[in-house]
Protein backbone atom coordinates (compact mmCIF):
# COMPACT_ATOMS: atom_id res chain seq x y z
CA UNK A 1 9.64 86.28 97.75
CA UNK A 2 8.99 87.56 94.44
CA UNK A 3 9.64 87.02 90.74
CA UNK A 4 12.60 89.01 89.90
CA UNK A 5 11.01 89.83 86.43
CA UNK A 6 7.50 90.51 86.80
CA UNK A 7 7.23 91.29 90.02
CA UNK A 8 4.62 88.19 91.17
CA UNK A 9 4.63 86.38 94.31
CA UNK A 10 6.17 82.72 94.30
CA UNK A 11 4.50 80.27 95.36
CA UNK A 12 6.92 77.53 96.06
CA UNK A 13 10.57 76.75 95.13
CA UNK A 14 11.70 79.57 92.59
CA UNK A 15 13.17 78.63 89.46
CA UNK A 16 16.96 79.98 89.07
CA UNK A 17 18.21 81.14 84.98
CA UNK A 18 20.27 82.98 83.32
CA UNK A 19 19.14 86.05 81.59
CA UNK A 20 21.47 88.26 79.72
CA UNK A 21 24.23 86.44 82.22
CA UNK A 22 22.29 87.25 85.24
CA UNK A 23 21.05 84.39 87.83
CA UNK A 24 18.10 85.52 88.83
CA UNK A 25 15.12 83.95 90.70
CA UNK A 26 11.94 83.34 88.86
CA UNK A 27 8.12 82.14 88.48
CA UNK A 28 7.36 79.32 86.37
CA UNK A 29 5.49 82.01 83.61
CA UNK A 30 9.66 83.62 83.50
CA UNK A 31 11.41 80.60 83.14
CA UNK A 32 11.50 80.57 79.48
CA UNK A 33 13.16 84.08 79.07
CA UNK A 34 16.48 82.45 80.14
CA UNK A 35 18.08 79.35 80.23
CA UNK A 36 17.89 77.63 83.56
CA UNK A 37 20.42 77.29 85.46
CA UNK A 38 22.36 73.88 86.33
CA UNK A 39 22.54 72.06 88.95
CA UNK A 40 26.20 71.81 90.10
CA UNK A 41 27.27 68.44 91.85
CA UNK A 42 30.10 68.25 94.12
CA UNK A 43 31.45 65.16 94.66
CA UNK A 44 33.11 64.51 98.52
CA UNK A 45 36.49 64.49 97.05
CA UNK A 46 36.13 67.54 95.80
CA UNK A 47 35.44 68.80 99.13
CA UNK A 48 37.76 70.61 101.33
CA UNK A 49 37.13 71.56 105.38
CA UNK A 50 37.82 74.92 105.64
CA UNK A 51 37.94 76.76 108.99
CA UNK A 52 36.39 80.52 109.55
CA UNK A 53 37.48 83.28 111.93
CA UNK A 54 34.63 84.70 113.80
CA UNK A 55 35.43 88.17 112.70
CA UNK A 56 35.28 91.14 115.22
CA UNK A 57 32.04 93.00 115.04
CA UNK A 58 32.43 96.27 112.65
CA UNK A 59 32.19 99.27 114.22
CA UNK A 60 28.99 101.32 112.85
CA UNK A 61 30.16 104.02 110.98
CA UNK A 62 28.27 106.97 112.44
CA UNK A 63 28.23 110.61 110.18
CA UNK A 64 27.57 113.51 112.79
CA UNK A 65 28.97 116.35 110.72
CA UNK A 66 28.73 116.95 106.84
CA UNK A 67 31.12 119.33 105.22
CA UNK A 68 28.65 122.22 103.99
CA UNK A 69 28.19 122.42 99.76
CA UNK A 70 29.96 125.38 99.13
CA UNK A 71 32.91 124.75 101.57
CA UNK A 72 34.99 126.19 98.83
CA UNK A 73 33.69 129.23 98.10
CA UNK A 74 33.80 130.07 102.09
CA UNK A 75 37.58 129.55 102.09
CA UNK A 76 37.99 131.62 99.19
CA UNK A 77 36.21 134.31 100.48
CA UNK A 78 37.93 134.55 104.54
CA UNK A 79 41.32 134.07 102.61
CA UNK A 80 40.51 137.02 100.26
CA UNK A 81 38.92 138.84 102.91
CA UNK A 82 42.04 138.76 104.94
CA UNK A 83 44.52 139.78 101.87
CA UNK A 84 46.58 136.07 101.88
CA UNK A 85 47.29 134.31 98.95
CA UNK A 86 46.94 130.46 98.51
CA UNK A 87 50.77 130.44 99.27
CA UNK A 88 50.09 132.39 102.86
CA UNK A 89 47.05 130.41 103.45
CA UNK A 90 49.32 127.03 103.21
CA UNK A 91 51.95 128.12 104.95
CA UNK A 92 49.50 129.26 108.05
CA UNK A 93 48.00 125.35 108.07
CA UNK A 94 50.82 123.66 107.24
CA UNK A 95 49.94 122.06 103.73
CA UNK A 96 51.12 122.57 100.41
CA UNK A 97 49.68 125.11 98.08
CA UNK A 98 48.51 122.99 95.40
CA UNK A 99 46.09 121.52 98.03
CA UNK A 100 44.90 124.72 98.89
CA UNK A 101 43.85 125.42 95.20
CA UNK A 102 42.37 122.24 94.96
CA UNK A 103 40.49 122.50 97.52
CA UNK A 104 39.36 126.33 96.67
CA UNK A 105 38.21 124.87 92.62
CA UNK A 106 35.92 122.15 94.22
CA UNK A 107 37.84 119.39 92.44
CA UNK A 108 38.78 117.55 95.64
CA UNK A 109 37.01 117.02 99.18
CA UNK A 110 39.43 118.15 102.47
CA UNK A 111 40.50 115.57 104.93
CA UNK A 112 39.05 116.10 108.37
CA UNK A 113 42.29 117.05 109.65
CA UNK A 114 42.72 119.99 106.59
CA UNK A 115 38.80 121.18 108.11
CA UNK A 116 39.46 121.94 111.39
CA UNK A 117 42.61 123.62 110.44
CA UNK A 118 41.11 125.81 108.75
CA UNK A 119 38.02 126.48 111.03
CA UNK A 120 40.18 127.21 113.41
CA UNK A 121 42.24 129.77 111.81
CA UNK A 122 39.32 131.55 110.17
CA UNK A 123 37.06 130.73 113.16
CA UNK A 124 34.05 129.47 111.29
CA UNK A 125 32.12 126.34 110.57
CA UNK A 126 33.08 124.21 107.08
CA UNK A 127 30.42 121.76 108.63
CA UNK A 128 27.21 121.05 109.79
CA UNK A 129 24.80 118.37 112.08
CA UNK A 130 23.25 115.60 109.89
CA UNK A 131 19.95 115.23 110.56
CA UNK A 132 18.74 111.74 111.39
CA UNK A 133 16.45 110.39 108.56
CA UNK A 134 13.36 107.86 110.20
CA UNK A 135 12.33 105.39 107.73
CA UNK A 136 8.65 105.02 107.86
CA UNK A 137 8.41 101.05 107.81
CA UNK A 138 4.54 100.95 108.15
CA UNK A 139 3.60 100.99 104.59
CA UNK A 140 2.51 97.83 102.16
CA UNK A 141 5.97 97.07 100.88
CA UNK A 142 8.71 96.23 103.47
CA UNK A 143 11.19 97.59 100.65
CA UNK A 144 12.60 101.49 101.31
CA UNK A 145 12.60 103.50 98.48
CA UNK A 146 14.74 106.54 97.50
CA UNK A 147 12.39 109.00 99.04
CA UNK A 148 11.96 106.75 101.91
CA UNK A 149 15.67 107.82 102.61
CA UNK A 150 17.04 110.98 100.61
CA UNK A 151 16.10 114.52 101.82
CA UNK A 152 15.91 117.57 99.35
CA UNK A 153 17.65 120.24 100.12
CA UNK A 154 16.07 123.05 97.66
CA UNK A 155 18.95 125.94 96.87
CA UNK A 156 18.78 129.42 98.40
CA UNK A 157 18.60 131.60 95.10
């Protein structure tokens, strides 16, 4: 474990204070820069039995398919391509028109449902594969970073 300010190892039990109304665990060199925390007692009356659910297991939320980053301007351009207005375009799917220009200015992200409407009526693909991002664990520090994770996508100019 290490010293949530300076960044040394501990070596024993950590000391827990308050800094800037943050508990955080620290060395003994850190303990002055707060005020330590106290202890809190609970006494047995106090104390009341409480009884947990197990809880189902959560299902792992899996991404296969990311919308692509100019979604927007692709509808725009097969809906002006075929002559329709927004109007025609939400009549053909089945939504309302202001969703249509919504969707169209960026300013909100389709439902899944909205998507595949619309891939299938202008027979095209809003979305593409995510690739699966390794973490390489087999460096010094056990921590990931941001470019441990995130992959830059550089735009086409």
């Amino acid at each position: 474990m290490e010293c949530e300010v300076c960044g040394a190892e501990l070596r024993g039990k950590p000391f827990k204070v308050i800094i800037e109304g943050s508990e955080v665990n620290v060395c003994k060199r850190c303990k002055s820069l707060g005020s330590e925390k106290p202890v809190e007692r609970i006494s047995q009356k106090d104390v009341k039995k409480v009884f947990l659910r197990k809880k189902s297991p959560r299902k792992k939320i899996e991404f296969e398919e990311e919308l692509l980053e100019n979604y927007n301007l692709i509808i725009k351009r097969e809906r002006e391509k075929r002559g329709w207005s927004q109007e025609v375009l939400a009549k053909k799917i089945q939504e309302k028109e202001s969703l249509i220009r919504k969707i169209e200015n960026a300013e909100i992200t389709p439902e899944t449902e909205v998507i595949e409407k619309l891939e299938r009526l202008f027979n095209i693909k809003l979305r593409e594969k995510v690739v699966e991002v390794k973490v390489n664990l087999n460096r010094k520090s056990l921590t990931p970073t941001l470019g441990d994770i995130v992959v830059i996508k550089k735009k086409k100019s």
